[in-house]
Protein backbone atom coordinates (compact mmCIF):
# COMPACT_ATOMS: atom_id res chain seq x y z
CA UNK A 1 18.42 -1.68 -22.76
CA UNK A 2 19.55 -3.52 -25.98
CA UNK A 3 19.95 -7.03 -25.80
CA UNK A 4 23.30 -8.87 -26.23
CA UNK A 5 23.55 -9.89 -30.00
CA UNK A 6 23.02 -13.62 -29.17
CA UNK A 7 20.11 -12.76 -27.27
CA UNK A 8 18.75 -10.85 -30.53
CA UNK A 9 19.53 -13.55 -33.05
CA UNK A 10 17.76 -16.27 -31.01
CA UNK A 11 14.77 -14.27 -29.46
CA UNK A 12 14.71 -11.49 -31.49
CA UNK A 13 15.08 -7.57 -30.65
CA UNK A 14 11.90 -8.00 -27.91
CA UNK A 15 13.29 -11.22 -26.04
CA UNK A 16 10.26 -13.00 -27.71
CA UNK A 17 8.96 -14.23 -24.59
CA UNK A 18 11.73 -16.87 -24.47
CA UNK A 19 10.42 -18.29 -27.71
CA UNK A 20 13.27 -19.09 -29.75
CA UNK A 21 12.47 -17.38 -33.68
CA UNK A 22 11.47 -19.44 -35.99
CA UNK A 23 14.20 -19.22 -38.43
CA UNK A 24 17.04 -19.35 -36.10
CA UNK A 25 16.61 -23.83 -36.59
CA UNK A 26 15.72 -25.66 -39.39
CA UNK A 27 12.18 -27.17 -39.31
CA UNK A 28 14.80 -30.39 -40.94
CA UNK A 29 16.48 -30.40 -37.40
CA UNK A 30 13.59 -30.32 -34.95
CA UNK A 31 11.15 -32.62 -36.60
CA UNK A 32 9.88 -35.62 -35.30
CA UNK A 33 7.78 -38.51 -35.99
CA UNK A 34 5.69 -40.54 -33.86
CA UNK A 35 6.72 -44.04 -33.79
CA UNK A 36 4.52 -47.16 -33.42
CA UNK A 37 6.03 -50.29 -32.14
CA UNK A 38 4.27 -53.67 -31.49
CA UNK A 39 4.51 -54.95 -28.02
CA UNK A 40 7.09 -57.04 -28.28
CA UNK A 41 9.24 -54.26 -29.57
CA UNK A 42 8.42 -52.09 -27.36
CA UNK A 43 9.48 -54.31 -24.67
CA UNK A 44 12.68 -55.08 -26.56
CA UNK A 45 13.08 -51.02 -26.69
CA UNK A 46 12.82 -50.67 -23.10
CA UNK A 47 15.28 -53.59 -22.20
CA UNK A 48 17.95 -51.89 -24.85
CA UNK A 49 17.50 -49.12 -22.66
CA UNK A 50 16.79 -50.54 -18.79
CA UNK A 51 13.68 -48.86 -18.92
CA UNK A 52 10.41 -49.94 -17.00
CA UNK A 53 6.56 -50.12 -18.49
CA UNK A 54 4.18 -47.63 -17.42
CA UNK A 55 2.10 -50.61 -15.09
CA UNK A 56 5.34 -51.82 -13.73
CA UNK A 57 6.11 -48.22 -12.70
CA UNK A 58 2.67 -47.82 -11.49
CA UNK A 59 2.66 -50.77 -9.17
CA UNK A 60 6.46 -49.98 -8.20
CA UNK A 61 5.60 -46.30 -7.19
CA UNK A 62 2.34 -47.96 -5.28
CA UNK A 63 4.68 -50.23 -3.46
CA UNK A 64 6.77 -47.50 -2.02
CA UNK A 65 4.15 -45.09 -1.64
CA UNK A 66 2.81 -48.02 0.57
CA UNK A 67 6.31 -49.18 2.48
CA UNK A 68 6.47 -45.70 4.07
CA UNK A 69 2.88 -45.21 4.88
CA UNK A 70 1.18 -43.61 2.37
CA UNK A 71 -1.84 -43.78 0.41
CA UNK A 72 -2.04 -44.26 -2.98
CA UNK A 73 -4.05 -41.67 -5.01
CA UNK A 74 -6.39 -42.84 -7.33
CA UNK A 75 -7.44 -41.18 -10.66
């Protein structure tokens, strides 16, 4: 059965194992960078954005895993 043409121009004539083809984006579109922010910034980043730190989510998933009984795994 042939695919549907947007089917072929995005995974090719196979389906490409749900891997979209390479050509089908722009490497310019889907690049990133990693970014490197000092501490303060980073903190300034996650207020901006009402975000929490990874040890304040931690201890606030601990907490709760606590209030209803639980044990807390440990690495």
């Amino acid at each position: 059965m042939a695919l549907p043409w947007f089917f072929r121009k995005l995974f090719g004539d196979t389906g490409n194992n749900g891997k979209i083809v390479d050509d089908v984006i722009p490497d310019t579109v889907v690049k990133t960078s990693a970014q490197t922010l000092e501490t303060t910034k980073q903190a300034q980043a996650r207020t901006n954005i009402d975000a929490v730190s990874d040890s304040e989510l931690k201890t606030a998933l601990s907490e709760l895993i606590t209030e209803y009984g639980g044990t807390v795994p440990t690495e």
